[in-house]
C-alpha atoms as a PDB file:
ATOM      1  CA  UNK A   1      90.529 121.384 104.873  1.00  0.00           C
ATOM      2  CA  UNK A   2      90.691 119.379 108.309  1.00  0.00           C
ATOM      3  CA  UNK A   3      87.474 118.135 110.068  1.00  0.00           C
ATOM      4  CA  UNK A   4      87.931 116.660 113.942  1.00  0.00           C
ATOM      5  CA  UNK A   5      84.799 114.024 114.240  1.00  0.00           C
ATOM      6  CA  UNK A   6      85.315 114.151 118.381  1.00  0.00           C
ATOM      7  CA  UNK A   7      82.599 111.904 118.812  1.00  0.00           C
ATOM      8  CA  UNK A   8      84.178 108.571 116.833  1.00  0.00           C
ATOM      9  CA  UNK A   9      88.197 110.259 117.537  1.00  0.00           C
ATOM     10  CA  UNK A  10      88.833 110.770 114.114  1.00  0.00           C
ATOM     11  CA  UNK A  11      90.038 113.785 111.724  1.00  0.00           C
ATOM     12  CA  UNK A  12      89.810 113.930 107.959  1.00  0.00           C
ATOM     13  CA  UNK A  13      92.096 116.070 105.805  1.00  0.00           C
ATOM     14  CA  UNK A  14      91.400 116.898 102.361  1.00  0.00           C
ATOM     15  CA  UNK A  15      92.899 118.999  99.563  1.00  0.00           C
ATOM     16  CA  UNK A  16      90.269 120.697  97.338  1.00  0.00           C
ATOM     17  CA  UNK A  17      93.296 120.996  94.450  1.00  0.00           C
ATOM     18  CA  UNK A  18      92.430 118.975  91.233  1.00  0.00           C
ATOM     19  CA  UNK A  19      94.233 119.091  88.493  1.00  0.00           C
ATOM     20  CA  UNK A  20      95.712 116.134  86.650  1.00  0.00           C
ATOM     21  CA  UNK A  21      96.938 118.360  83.862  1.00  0.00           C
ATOM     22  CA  UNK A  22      99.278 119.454  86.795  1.00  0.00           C
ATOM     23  CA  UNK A  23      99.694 116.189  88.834  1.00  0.00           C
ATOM     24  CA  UNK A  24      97.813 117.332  91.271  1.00  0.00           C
ATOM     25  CA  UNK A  25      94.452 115.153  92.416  1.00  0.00           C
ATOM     26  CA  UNK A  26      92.083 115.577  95.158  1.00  0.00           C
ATOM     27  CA  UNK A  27      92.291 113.656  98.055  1.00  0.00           C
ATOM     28  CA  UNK A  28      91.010 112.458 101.538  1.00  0.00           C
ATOM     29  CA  UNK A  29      92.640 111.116 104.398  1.00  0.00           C
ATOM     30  CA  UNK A  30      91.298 109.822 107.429  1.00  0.00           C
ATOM     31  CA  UNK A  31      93.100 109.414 110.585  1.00  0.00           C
ATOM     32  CA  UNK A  32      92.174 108.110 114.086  1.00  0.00           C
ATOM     33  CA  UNK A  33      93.663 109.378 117.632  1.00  0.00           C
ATOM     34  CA  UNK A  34      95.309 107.288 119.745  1.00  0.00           C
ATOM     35  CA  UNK A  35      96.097 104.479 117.710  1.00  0.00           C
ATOM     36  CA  UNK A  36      98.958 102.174 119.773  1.00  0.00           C
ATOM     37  CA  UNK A  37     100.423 100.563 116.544  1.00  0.00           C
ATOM     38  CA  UNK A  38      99.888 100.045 112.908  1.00  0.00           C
ATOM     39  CA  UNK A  39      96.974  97.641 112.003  1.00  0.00           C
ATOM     40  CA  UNK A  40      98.895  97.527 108.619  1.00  0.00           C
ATOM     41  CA  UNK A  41     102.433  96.814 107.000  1.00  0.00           C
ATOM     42  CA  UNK A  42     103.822 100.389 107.250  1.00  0.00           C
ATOM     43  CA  UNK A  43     107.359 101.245 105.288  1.00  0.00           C
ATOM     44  CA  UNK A  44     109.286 103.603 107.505  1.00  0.00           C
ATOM     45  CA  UNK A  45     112.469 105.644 105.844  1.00  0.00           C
ATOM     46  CA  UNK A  46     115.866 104.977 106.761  1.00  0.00           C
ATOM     47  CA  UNK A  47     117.753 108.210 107.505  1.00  0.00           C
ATOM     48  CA  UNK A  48     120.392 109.554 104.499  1.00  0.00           C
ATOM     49  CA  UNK A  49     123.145 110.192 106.304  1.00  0.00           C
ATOM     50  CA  UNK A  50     124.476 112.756 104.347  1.00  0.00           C
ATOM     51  CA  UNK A  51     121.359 114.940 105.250  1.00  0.00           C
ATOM     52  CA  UNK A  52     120.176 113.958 108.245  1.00  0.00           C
ATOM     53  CA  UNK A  53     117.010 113.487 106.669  1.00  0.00           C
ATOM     54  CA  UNK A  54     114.950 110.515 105.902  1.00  0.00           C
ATOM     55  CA  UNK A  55     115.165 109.213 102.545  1.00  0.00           C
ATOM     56  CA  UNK A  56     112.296 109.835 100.268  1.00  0.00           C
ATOM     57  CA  UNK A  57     110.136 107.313  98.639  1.00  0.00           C
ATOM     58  CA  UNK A  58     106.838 107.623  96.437  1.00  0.00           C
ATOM     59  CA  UNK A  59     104.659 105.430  94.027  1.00  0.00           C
ATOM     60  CA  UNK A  60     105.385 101.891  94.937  1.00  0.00           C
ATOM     61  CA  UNK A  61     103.546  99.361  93.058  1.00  0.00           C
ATOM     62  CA  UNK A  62     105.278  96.180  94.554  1.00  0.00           C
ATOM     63  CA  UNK A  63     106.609  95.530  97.541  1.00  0.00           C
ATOM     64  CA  UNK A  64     107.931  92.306  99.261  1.00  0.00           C
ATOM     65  CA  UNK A  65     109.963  90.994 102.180  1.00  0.00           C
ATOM     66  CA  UNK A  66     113.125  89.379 102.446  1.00  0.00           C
ATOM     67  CA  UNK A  67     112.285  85.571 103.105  1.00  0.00           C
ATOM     68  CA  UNK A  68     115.724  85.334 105.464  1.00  0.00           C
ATOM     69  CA  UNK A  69     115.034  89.027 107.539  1.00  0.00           C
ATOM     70  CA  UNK A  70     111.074  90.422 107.383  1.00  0.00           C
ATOM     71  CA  UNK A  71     113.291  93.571 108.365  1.00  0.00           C
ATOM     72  CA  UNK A  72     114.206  93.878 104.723  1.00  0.00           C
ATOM     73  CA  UNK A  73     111.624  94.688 102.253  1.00  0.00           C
ATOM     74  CA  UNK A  74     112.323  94.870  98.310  1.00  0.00           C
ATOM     75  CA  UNK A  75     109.825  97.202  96.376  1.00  0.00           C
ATOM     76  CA  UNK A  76     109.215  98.451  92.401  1.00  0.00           C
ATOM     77  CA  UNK A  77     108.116 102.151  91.879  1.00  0.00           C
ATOM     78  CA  UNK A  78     105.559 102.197  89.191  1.00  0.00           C
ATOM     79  CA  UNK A  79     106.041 105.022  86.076  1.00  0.00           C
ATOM     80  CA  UNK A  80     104.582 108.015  87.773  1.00  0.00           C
ATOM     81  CA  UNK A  81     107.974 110.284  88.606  1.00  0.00           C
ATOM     82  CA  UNK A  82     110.539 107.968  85.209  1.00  0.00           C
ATOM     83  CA  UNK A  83     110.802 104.616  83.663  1.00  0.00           C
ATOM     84  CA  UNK A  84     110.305 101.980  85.937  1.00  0.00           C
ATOM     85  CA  UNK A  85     113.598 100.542  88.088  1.00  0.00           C
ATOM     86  CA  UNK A  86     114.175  98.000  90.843  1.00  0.00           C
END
């Protein structure tokens, strides 16, 4: 479902799918036009070059950046896809 609020230039995407038996929750997103930057720390993929793709990530529960380059950020998936790794 997607919802355009003109008046305060917003939308709002939802997915009416719930079913943690499957791993599937319901969810809502809400996104504003026009924004010039990020307001928040945003992790952007690096590009695999093998696939000319970015790289996929998922589930972090820690992240942190390098004290020497704040380009650099070290992070800890949680359990949700294996057993935890660094």
């Amino acid at each position: 479902m997607l919802r355009k609020v003109s008046w305060r230039n917003l939308f709002i995407v939802a997915n009416e799918k719930d079913s943690a038996d499957d791993g599937v929750r319901a969810q809502v997103g809400i996104y504003r036009y026009g924004a010039k930057a990020p307001q928040y720390p945003t992790i952007v993929s690096a590009e695999d070059p093998a696939k000319h793709a970015p790289i996929g990530w998922g589930a972090l529960s820690g992240l942190t950046a390098d004290s020497a380059d704040p380009a650099i950020a070290y992070s800890v998936n949680d359990s949700f896809y294996d057993v935890s790794r660094i």
